[in-house]
C-alpha atoms as a PDB file:
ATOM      1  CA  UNK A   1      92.856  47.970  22.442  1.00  0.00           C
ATOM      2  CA  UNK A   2      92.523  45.632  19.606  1.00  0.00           C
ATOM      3  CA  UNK A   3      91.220  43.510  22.284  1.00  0.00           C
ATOM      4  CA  UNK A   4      88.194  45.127  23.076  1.00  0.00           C
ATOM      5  CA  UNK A   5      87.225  45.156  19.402  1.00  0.00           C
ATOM      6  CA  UNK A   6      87.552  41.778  18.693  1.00  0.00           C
ATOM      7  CA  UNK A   7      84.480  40.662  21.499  1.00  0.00           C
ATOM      8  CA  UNK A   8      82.635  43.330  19.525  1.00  0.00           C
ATOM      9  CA  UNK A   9      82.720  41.918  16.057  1.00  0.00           C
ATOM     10  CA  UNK A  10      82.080  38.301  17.634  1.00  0.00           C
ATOM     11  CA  UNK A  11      78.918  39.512  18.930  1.00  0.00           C
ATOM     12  CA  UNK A  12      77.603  41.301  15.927  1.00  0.00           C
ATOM     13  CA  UNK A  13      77.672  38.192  13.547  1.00  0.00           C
ATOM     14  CA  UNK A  14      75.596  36.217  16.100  1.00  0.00           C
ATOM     15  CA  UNK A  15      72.853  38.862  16.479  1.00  0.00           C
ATOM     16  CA  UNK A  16      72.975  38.054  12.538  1.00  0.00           C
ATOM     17  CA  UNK A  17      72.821  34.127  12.864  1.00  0.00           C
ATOM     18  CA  UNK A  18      70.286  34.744  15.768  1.00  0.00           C
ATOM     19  CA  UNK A  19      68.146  36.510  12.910  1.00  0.00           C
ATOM     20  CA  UNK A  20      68.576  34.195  10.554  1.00  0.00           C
ATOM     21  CA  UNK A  21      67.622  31.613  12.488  1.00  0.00           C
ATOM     22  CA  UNK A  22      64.650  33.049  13.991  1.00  0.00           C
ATOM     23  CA  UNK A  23      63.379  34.030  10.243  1.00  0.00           C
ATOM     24  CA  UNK A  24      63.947  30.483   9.200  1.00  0.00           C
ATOM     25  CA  UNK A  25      61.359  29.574  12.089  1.00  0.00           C
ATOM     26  CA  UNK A  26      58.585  32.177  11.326  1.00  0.00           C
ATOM     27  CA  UNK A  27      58.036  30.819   8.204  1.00  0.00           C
ATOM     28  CA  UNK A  28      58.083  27.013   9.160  1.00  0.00           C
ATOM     29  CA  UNK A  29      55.564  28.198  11.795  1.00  0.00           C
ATOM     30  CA  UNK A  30      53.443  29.907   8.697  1.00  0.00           C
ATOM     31  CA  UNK A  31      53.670  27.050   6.827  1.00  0.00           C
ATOM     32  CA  UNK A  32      52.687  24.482   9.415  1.00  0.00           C
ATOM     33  CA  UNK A  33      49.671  26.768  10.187  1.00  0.00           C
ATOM     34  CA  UNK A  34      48.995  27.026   6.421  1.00  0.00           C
ATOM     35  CA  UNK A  35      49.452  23.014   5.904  1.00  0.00           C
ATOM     36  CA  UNK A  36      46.717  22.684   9.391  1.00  0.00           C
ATOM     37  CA  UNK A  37      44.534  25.457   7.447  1.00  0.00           C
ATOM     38  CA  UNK A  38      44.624  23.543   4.400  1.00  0.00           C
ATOM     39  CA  UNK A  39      44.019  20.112   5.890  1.00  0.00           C
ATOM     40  CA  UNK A  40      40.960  21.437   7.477  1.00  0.00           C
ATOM     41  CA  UNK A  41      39.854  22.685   4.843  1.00  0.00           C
ATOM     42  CA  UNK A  42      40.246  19.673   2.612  1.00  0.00           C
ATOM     43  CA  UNK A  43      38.473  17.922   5.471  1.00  0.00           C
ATOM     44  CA  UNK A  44      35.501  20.325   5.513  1.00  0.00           C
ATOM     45  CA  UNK A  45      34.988  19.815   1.693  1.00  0.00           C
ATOM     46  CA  UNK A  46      35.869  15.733   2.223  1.00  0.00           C
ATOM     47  CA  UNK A  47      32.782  16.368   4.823  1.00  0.00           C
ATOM     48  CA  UNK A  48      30.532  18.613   2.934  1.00  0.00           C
ATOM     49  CA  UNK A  49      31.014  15.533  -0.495  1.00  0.00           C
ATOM     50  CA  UNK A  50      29.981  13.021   1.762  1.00  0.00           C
ATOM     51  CA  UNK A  51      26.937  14.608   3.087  1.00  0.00           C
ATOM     52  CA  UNK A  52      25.887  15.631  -0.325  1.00  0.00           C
ATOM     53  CA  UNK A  53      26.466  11.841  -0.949  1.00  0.00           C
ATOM     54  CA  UNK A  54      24.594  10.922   1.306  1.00  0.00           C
ATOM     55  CA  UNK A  55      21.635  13.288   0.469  1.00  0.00           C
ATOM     56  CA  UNK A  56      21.217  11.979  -2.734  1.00  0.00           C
ATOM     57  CA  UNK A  57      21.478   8.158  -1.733  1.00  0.00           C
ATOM     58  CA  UNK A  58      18.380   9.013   0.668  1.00  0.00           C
ATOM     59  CA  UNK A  59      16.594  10.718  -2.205  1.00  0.00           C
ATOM     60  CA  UNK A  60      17.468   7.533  -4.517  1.00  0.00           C
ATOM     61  CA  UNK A  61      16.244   4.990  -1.910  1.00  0.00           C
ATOM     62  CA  UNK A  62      13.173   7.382  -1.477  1.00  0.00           C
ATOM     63  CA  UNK A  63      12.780   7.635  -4.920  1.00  0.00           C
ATOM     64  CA  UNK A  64      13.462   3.906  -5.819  1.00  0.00           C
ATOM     65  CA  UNK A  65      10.674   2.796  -2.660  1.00  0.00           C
ATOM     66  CA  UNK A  66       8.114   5.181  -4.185  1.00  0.00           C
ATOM     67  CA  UNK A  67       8.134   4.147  -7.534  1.00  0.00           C
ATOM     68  CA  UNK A  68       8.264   0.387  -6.527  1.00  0.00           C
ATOM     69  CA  UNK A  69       5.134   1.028  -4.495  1.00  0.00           C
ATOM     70  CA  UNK A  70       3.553   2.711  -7.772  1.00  0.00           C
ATOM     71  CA  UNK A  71       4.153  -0.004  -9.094  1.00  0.00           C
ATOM     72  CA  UNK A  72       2.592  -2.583  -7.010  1.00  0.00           C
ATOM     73  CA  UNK A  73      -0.619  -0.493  -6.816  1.00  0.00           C
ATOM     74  CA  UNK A  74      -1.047  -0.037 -10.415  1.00  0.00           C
ATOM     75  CA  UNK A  75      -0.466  -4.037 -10.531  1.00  0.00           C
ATOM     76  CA  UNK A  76      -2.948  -4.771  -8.139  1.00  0.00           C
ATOM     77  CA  UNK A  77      -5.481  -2.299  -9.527  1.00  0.00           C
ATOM     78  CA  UNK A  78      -5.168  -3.880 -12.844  1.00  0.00           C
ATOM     79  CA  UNK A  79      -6.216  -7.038 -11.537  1.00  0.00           C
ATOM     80  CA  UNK A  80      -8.717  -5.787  -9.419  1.00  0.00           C
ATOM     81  CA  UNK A  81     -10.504  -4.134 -12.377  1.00  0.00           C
ATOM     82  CA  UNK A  82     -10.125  -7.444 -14.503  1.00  0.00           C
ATOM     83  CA  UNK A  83     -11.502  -9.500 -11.703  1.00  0.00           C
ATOM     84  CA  UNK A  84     -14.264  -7.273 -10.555  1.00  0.00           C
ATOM     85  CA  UNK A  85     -14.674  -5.603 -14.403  1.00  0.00           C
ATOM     86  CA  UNK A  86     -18.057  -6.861 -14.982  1.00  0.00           C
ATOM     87  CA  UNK A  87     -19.410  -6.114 -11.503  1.00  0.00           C
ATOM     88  CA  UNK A  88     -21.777  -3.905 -13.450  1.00  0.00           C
ATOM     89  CA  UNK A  89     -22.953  -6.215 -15.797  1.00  0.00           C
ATOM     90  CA  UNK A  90     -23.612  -9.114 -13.138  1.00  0.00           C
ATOM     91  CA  UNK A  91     -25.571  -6.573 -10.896  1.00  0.00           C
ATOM     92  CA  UNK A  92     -27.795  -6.078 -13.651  1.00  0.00           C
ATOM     93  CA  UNK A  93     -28.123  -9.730 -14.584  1.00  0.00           C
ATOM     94  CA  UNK A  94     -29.356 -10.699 -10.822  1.00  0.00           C
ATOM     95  CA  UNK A  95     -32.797  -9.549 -11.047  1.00  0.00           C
ATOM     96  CA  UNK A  96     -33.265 -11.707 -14.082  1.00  0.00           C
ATOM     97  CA  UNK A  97     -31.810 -15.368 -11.715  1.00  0.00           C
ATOM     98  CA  UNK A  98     -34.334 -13.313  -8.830  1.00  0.00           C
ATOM     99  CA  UNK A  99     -37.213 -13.492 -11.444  1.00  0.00           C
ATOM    100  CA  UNK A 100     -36.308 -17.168 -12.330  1.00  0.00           C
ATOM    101  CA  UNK A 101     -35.948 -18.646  -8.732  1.00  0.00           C
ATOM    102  CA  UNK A 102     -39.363 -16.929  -8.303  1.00  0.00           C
ATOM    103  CA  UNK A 103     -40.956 -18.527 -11.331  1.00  0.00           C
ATOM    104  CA  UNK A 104     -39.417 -21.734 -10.649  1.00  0.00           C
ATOM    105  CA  UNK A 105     -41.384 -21.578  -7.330  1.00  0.00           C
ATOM    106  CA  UNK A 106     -44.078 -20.620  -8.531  1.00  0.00           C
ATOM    107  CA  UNK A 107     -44.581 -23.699 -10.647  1.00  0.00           C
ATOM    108  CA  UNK A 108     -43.167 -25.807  -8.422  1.00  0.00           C
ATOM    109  CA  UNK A 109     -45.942 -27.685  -7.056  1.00  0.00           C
ATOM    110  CA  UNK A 110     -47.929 -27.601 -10.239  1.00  0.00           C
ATOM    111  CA  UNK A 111     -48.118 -30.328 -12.380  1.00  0.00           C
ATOM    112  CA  UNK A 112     -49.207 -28.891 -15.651  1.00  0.00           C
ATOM    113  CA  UNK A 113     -47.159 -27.465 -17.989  1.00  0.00           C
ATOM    114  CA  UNK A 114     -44.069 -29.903 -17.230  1.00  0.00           C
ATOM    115  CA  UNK A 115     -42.056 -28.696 -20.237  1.00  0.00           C
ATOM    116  CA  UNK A 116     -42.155 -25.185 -19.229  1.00  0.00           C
ATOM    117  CA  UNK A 117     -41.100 -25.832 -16.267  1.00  0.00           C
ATOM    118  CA  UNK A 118     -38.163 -28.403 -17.276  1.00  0.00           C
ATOM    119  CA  UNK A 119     -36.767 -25.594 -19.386  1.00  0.00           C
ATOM    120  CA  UNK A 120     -37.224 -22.915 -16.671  1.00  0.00           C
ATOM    121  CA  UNK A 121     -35.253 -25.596 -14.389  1.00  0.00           C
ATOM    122  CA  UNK A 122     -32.217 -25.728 -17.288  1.00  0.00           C
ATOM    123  CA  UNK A 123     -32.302 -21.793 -18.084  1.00  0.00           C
ATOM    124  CA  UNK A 124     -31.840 -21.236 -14.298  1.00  0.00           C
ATOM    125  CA  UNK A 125     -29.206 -23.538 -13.961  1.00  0.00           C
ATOM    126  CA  UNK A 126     -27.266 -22.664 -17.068  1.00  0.00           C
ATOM    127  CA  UNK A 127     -27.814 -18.613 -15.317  1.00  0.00           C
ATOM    128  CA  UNK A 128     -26.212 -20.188 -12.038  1.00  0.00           C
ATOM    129  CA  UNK A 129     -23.561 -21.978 -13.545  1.00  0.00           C
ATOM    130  CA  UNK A 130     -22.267 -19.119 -15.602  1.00  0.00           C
ATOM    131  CA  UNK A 131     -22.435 -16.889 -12.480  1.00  0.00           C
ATOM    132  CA  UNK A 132     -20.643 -19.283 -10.353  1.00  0.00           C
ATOM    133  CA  UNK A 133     -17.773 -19.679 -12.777  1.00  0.00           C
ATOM    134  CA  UNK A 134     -17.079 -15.748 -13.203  1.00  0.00           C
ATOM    135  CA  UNK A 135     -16.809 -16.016  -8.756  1.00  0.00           C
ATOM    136  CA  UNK A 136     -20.199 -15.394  -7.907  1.00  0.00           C
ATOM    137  CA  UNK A 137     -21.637 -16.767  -4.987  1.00  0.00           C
ATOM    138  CA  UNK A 138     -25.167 -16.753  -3.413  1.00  0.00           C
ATOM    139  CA  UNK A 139     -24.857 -15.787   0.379  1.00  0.00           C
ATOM    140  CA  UNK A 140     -27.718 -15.089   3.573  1.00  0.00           C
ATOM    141  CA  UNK A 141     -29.325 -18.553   3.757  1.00  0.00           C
ATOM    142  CA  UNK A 142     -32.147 -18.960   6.771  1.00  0.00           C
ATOM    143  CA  UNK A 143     -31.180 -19.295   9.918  1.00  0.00           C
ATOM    144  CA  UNK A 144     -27.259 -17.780   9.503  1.00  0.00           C
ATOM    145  CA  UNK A 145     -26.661 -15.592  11.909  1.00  0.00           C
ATOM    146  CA  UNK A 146     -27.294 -11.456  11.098  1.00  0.00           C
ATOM    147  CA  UNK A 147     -24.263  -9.843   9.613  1.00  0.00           C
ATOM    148  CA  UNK A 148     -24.725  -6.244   9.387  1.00  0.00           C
ATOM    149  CA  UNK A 149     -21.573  -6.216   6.739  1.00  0.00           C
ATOM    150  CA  UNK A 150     -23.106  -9.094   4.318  1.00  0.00           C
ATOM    151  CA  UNK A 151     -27.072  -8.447   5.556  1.00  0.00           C
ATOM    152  CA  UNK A 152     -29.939  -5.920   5.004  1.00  0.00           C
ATOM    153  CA  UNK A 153     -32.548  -6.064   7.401  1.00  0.00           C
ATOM    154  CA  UNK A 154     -35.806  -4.834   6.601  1.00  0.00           C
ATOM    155  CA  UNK A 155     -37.951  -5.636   9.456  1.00  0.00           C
ATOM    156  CA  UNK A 156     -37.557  -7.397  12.465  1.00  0.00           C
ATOM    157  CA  UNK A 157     -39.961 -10.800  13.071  1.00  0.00           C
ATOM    158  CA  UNK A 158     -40.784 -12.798  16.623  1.00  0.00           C
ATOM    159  CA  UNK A 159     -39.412 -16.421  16.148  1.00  0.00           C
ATOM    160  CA  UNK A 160     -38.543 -19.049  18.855  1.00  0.00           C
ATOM    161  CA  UNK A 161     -35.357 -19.624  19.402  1.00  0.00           C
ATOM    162  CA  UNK A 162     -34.308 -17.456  16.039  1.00  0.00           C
ATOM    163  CA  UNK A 163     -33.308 -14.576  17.957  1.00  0.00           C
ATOM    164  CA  UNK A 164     -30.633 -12.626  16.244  1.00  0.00           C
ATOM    165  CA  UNK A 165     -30.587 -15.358  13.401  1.00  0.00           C
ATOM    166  CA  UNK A 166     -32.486 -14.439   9.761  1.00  0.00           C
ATOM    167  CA  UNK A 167     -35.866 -16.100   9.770  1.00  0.00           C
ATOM    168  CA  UNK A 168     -36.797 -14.972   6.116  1.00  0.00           C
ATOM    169  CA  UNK A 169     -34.516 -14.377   2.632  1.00  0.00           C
ATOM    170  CA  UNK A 170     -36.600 -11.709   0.830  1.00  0.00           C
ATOM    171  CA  UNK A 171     -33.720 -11.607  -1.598  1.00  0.00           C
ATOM    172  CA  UNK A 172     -30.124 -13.496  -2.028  1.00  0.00           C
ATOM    173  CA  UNK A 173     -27.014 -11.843  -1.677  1.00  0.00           C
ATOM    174  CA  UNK A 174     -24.321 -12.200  -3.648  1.00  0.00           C
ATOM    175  CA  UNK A 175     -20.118 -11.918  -3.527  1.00  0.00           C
ATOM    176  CA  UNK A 176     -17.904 -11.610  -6.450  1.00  0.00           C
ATOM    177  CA  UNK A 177     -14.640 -13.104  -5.549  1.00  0.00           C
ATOM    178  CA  UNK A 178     -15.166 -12.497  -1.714  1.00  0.00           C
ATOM    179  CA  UNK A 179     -16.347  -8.783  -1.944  1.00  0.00           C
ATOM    180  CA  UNK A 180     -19.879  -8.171  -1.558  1.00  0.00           C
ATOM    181  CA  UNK A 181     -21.705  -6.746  -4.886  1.00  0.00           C
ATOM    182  CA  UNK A 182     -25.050  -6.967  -3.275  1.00  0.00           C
ATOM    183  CA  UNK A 183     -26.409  -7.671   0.563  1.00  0.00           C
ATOM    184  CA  UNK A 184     -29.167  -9.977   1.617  1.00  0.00           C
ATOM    185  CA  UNK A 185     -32.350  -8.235   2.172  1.00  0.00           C
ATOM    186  CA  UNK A 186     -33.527 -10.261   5.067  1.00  0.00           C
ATOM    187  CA  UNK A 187     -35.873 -10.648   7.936  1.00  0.00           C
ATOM    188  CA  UNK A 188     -34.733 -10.937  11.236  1.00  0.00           C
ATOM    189  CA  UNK A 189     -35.778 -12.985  14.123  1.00  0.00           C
ATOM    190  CA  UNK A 190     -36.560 -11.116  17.472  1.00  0.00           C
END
């Protein structure tokens, strides 16, 4: 009968390494899902840096393009207010070269009085001079064609072969550096 008992104890301590072994593999299996939770994790927050990086890199380049345009337009005010500054003051001196040009024709085909003309001749030339060095330029000459952008027309005259052209400068024009500061008042043929 010992024989029957001996199976018996054989079969017990294998149920035991059976267990053993099967608790040494439940917890590899916990840690390998632990290791995979972990890993995504540190992925997810690898993921969520590098957005966040790349967030504030956008708002940097934004940031940096914006200012550098402020920049530029501030510059190009500046000069803009240095080079057209004294529109003002120019506006307000062209009535006085208007007044001259029409004194100088006035006396141009009179004989008497030579010196006062001479010096009306060198006072509107020292005017035109001045004008012309700070970029003012006299524009609408007769027989240009009508600009609506640089021209003023105040009436509208029949003239052969003038149609659409200016057949009378009631007053000059003028441009400061390019930009128009006052427009030709002109007649124009029909």
């Amino acid at each position: 009968m010992d024989y029957i008992c001996i199976p018996l104890r054989i079969n017990t301590p294998m149920k035991d390494k059976e267990k053993e072994h099967n608790e040494t593999v439940n917890p590899e299996k916990e840690g390998s899902e632990n290791l995979a939770t972990e890993q995504k994790e540190e992925t997810k927050l690898v993921d969520d840096i590098e957005a966040k990086i790349k967030e504030l890199n956008d708002k940097y380049t934004r940031l940096y393009a914006e200012y550098d345009n402020y920049r530029r337009r501030t510059a190009k005010e500046k000069i803009e207010l240095i080079t057209s500054g004294g529109v003002d003051a120019i506006l307000s001196f062209l009535p006085i070269v208007d007044d001259m040009e029409r004194a100088l024709a006035h006396h141009k085909d009179k004989d008497e009085h030579k010196a006062v003309k001479e010096g009306l001749e060198l006072i509107y030339q020292k005017m035109v001079k001045i004008l012309t060095a700070k970029g003012v330029k006299p524009m609408g000459e007769k027989g240009e064609a009508f600009d609506p952008d640089l021209h003023e027309a105040i009436s509208h005259m029949p003239v052969d072969g003038m149609k659409g052209k200016i057949a009378e400068v009631v007053e000059k024009g003028y441009t400061l550096n390019e930009k128009v500061i006052r427009h030709a008042k002109v007649v124009v043929g029909s």
